[in-house]
C-alpha atoms as a PDB file:
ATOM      1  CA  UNK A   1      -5.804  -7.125  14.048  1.00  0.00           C
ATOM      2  CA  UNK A   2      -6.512  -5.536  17.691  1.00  0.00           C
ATOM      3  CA  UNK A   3     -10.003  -4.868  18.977  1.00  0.00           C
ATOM      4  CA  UNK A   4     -10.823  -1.207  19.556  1.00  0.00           C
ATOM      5  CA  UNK A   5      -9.807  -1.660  23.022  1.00  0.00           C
ATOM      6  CA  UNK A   6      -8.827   2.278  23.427  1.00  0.00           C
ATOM      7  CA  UNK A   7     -10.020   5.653  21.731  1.00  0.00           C
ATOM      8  CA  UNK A   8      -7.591   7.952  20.246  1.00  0.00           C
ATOM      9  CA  UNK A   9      -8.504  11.427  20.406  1.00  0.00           C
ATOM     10  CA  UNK A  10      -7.575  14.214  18.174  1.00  0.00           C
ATOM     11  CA  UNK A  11      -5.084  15.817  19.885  1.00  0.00           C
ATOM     12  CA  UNK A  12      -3.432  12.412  19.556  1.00  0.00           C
ATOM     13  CA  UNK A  13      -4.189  11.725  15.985  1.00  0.00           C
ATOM     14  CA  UNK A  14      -2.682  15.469  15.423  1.00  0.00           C
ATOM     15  CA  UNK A  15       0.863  14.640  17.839  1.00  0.00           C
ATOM     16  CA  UNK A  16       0.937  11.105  15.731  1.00  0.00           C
ATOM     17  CA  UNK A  17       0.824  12.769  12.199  1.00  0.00           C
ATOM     18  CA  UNK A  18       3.335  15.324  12.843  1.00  0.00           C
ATOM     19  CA  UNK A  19       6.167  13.837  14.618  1.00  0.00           C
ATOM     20  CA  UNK A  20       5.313  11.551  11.645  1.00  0.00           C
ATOM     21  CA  UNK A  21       5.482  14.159   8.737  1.00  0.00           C
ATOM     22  CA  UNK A  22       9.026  15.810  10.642  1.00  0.00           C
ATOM     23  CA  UNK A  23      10.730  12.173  10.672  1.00  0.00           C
ATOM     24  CA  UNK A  24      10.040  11.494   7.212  1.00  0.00           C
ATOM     25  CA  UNK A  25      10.562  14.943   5.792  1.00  0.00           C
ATOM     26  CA  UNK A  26      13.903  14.426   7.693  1.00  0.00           C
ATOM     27  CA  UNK A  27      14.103  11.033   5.859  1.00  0.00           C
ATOM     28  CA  UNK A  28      14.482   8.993   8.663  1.00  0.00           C
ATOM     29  CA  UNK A  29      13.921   5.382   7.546  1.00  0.00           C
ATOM     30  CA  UNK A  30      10.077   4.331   8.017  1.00  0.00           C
ATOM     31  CA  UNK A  31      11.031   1.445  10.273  1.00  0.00           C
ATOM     32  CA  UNK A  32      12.883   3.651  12.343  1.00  0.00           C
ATOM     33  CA  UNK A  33       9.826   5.716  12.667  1.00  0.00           C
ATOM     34  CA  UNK A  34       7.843   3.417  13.900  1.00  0.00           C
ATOM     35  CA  UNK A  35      10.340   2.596  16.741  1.00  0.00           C
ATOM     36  CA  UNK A  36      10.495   6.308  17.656  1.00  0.00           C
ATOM     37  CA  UNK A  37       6.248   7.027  17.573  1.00  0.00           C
ATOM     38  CA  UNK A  38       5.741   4.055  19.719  1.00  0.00           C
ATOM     39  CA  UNK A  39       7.974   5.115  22.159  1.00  0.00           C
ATOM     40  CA  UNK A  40       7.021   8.658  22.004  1.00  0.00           C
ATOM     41  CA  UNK A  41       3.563   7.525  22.420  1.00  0.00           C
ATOM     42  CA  UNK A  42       1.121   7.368  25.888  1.00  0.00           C
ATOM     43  CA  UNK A  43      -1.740   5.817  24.629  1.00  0.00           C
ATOM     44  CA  UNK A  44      -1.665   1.887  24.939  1.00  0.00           C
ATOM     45  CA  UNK A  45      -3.935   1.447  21.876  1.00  0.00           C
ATOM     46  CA  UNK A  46      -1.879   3.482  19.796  1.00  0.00           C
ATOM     47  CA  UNK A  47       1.192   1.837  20.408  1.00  0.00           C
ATOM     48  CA  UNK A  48      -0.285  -1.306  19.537  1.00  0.00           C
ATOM     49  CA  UNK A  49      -1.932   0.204  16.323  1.00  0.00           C
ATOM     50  CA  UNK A  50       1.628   1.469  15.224  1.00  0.00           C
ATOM     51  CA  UNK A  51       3.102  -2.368  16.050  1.00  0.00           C
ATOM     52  CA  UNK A  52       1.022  -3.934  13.748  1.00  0.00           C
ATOM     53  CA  UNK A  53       1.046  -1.123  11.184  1.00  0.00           C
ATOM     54  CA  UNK A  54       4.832  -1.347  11.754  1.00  0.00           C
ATOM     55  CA  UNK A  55       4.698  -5.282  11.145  1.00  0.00           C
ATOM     56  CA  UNK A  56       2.462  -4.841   7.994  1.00  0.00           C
ATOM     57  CA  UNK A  57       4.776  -2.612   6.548  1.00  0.00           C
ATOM     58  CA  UNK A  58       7.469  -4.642   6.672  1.00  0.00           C
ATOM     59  CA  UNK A  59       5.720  -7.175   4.872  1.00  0.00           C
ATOM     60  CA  UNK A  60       5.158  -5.111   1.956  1.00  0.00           C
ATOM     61  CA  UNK A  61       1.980  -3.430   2.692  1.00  0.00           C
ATOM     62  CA  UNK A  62       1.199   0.199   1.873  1.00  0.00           C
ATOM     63  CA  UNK A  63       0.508   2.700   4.537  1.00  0.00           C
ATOM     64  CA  UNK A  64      -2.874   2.875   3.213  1.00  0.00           C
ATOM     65  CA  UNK A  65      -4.073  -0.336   3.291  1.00  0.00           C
ATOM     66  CA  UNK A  66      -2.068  -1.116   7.292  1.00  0.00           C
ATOM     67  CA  UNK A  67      -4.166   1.998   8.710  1.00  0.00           C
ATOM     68  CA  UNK A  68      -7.025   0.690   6.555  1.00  0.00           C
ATOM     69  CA  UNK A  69      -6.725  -2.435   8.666  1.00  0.00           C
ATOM     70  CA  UNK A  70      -8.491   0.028  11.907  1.00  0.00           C
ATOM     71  CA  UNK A  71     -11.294   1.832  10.490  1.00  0.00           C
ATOM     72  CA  UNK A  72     -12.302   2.492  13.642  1.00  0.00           C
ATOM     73  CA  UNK A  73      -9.693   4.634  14.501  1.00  0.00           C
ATOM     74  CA  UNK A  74      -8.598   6.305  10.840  1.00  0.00           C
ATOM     75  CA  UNK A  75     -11.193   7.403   8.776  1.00  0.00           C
ATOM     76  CA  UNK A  76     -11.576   6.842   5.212  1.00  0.00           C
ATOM     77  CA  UNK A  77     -10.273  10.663   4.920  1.00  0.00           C
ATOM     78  CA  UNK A  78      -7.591   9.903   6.605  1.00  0.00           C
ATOM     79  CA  UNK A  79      -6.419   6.519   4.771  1.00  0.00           C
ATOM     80  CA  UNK A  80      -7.224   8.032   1.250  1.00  0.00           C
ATOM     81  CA  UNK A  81      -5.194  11.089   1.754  1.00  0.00           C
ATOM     82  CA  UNK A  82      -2.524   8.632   3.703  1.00  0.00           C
ATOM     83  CA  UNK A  83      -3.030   6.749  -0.108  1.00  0.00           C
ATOM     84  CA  UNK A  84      -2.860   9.906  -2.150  1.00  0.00           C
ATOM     85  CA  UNK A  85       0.669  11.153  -0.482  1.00  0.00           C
ATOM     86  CA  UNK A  86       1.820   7.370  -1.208  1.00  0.00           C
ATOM     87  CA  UNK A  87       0.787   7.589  -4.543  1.00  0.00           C
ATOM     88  CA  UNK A  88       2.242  11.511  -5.109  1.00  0.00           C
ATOM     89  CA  UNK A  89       5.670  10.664  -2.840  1.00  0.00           C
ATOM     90  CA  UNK A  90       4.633  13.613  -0.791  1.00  0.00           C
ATOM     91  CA  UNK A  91       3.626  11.892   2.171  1.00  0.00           C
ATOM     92  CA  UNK A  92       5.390  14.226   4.947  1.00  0.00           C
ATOM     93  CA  UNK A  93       3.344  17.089   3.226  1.00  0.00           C
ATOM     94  CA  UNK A  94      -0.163  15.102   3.208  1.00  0.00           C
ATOM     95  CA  UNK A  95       0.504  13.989   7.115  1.00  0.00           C
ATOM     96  CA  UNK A  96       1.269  17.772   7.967  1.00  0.00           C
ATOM     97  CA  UNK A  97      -1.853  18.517   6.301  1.00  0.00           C
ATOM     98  CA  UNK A  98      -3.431  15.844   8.306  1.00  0.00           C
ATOM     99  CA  UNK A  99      -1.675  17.179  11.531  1.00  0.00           C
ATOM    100  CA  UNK A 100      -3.554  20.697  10.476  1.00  0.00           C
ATOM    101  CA  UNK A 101      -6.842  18.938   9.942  1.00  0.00           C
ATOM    102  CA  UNK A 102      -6.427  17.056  13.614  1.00  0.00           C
ATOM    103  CA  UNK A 103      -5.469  20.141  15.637  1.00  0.00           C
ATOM    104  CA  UNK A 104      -8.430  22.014  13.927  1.00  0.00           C
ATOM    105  CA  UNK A 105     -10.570  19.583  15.716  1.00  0.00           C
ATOM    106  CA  UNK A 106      -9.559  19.472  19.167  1.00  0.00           C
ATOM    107  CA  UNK A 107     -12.347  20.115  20.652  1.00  0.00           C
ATOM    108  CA  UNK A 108     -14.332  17.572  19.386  1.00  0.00           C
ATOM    109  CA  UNK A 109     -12.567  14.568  21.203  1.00  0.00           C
ATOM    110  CA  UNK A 110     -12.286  11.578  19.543  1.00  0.00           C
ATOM    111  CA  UNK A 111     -13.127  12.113  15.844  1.00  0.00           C
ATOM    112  CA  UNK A 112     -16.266  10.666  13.842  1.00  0.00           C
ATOM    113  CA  UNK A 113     -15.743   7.095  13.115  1.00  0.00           C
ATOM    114  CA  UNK A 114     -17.230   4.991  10.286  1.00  0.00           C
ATOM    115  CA  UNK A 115     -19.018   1.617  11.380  1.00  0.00           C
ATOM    116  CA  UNK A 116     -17.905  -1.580   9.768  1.00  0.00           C
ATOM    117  CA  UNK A 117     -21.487  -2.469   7.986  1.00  0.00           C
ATOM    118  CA  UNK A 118     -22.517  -5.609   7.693  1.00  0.00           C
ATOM    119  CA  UNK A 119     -21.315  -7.175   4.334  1.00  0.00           C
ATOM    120  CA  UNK A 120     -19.109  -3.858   4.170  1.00  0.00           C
ATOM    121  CA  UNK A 121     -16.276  -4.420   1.695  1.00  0.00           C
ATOM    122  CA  UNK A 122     -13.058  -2.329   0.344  1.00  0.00           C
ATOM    123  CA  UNK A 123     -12.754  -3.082  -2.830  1.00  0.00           C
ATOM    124  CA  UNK A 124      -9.965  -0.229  -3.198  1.00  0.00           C
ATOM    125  CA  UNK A 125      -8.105  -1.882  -0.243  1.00  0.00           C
ATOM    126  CA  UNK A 126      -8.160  -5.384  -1.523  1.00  0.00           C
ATOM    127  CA  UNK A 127      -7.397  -4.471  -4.583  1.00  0.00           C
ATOM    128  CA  UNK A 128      -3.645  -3.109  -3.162  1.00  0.00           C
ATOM    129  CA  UNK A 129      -3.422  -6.079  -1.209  1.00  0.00           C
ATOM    130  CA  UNK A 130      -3.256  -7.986  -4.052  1.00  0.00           C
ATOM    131  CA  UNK A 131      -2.014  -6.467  -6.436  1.00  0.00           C
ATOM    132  CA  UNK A 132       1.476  -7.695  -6.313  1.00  0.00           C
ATOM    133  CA  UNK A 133       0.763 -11.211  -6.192  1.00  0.00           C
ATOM    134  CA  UNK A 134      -0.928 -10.070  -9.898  1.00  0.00           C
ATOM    135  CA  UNK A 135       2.171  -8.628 -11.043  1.00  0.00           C
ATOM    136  CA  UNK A 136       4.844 -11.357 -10.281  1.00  0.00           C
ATOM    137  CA  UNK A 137       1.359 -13.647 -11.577  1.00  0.00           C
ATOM    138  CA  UNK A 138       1.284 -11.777 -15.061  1.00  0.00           C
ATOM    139  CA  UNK A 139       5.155 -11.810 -15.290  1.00  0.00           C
ATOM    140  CA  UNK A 140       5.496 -15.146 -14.946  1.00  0.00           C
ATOM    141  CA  UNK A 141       3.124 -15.895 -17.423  1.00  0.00           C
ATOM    142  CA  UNK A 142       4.492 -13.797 -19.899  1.00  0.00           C
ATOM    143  CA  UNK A 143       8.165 -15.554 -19.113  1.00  0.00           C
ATOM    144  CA  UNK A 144       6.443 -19.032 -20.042  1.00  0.00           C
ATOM    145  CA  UNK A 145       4.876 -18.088 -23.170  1.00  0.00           C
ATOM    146  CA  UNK A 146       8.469 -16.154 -24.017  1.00  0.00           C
ATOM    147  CA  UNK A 147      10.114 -19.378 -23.175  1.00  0.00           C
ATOM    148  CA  UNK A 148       7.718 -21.942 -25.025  1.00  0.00           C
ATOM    149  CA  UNK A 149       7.678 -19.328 -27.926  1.00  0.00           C
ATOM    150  CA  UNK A 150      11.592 -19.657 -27.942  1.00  0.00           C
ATOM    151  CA  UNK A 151      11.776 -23.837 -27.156  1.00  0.00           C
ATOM    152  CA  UNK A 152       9.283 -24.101 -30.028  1.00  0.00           C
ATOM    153  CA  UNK A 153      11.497 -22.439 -32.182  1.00  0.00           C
ATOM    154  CA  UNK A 154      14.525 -24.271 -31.002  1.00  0.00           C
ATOM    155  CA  UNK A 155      13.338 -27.545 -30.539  1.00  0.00           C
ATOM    156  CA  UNK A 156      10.489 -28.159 -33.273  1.00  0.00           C
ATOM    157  CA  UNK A 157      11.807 -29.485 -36.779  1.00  0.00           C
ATOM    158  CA  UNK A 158      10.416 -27.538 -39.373  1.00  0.00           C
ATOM    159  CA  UNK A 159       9.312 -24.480 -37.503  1.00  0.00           C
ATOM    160  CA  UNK A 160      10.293 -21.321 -39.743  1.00  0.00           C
ATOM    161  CA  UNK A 161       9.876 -17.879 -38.314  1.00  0.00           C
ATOM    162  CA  UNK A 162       6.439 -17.607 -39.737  1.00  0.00           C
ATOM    163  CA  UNK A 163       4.713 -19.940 -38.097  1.00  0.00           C
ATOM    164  CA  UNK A 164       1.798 -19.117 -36.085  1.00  0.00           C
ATOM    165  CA  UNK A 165       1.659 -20.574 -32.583  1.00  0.00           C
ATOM    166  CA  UNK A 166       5.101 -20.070 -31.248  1.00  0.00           C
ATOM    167  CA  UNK A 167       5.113 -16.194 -32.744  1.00  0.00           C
ATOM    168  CA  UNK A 168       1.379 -16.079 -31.079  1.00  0.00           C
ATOM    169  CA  UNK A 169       3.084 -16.969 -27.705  1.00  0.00           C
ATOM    170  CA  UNK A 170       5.970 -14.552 -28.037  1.00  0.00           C
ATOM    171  CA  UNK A 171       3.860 -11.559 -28.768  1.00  0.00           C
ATOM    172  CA  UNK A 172       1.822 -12.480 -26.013  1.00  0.00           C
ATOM    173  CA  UNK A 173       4.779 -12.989 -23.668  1.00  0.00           C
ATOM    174  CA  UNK A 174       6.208  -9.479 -24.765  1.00  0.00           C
ATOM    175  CA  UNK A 175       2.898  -7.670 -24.661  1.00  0.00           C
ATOM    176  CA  UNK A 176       2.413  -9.266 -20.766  1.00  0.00           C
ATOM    177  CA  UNK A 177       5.773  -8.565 -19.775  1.00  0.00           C
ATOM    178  CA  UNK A 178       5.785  -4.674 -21.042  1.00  0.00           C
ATOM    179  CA  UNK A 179       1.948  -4.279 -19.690  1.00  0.00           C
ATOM    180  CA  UNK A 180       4.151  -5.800 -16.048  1.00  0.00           C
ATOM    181  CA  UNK A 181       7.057  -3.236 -16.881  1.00  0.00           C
ATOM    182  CA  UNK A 182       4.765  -0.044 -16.882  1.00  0.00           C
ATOM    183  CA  UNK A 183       2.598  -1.031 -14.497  1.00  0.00           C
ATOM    184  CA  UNK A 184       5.143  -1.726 -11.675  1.00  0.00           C
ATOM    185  CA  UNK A 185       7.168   1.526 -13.166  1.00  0.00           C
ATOM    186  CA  UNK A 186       4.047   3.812 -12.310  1.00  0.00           C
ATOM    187  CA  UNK A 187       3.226   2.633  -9.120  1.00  0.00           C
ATOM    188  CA  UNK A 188       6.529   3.985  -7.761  1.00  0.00           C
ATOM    189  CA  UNK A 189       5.833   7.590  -8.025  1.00  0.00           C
END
């Protein structure tokens, strides 16, 4: 993560979030945009902001939580509305509205920044850093108690249908793997 080297000023902030809302409400590929804002872009700071936002995407991280990563330079307005068109899959809308909320403000400069406090933590934001390595955590899991459910049942002398412990582990195993299923389903909106 860069040092706040730079200031980005509103007029900025505005030019970023609408060339950004037009490329993706033209569907251009996310990576692609990227490419295209840092070379449309003047301001040294901001070109290295949208690198590592760029990188962090392609690792698997949300919008959100990469601009999250400079609070600094987004506010928490503008990474919880960033979130909310995530969440919604109307992000070109929710950047235009951002664009609207920037270019209201140009006179003001550089927009109001929130200090990093001292013991300061985002619980929201490392929450969605880590809330895939939950998922494939819970769905493995549930695959091992499916499959010692199953050898029991296959392997065990004696074991009927009825018996407790392996039909303990399967129910468990389904229940985690469903719980895994609608989870990840929801989170694609």
């Amino acid at each position: 993560m860069a040092e706040n080297q730079g200031e980005i000023t509103n007029a900025e902030l505005a030019a970023f979030c609408r060339q950004f809302a037009t490329l993706m409400h033209a569907q251009v590929n996310i990576l692609d945009i990227f490419t295209a804002l840092r070379e449309q872009g003047n301001n040294a700071f901001l070109r290295e902001i949208i690198d590592s936002v760029r990188e962090a995407v392609e690792m698997g991280v949300t919008l959100a939580v990469a601009f999250s990563r400079y609070p600094q330079t987004f506010s928490p307005f503008f990474i919880s509305m960033v979130r909310q068109g995530e969440l919604e899959g109307e992000l070109d809308i929710i950047l235009g509205e951002l664009a609207d909320h920037y270019e209201s403000r140009l006179e003001d400069g550089v927009d109001i920044r929130r200090r990093r406090e001292a013991g300061a933590f985002d619980v929201e934001a490392a929450a969605s850093a880590f809330q895939w390595l939950f998922i494939w955590v819970t769905a493995l899991l549930a695959c091992c108690a499916i499959g010692a459910g199953i050898i029991w049942y296959a392997t065990i002398q004696g074991a009927v249908p009825g018996a407790t412990v392996p039909n303990v582990l399967l129910l468990i195993g389904l229940i985690m793997l469903l719980g895994v299923l609608v989870f990840t389903r929801g989170r694609r909106r």
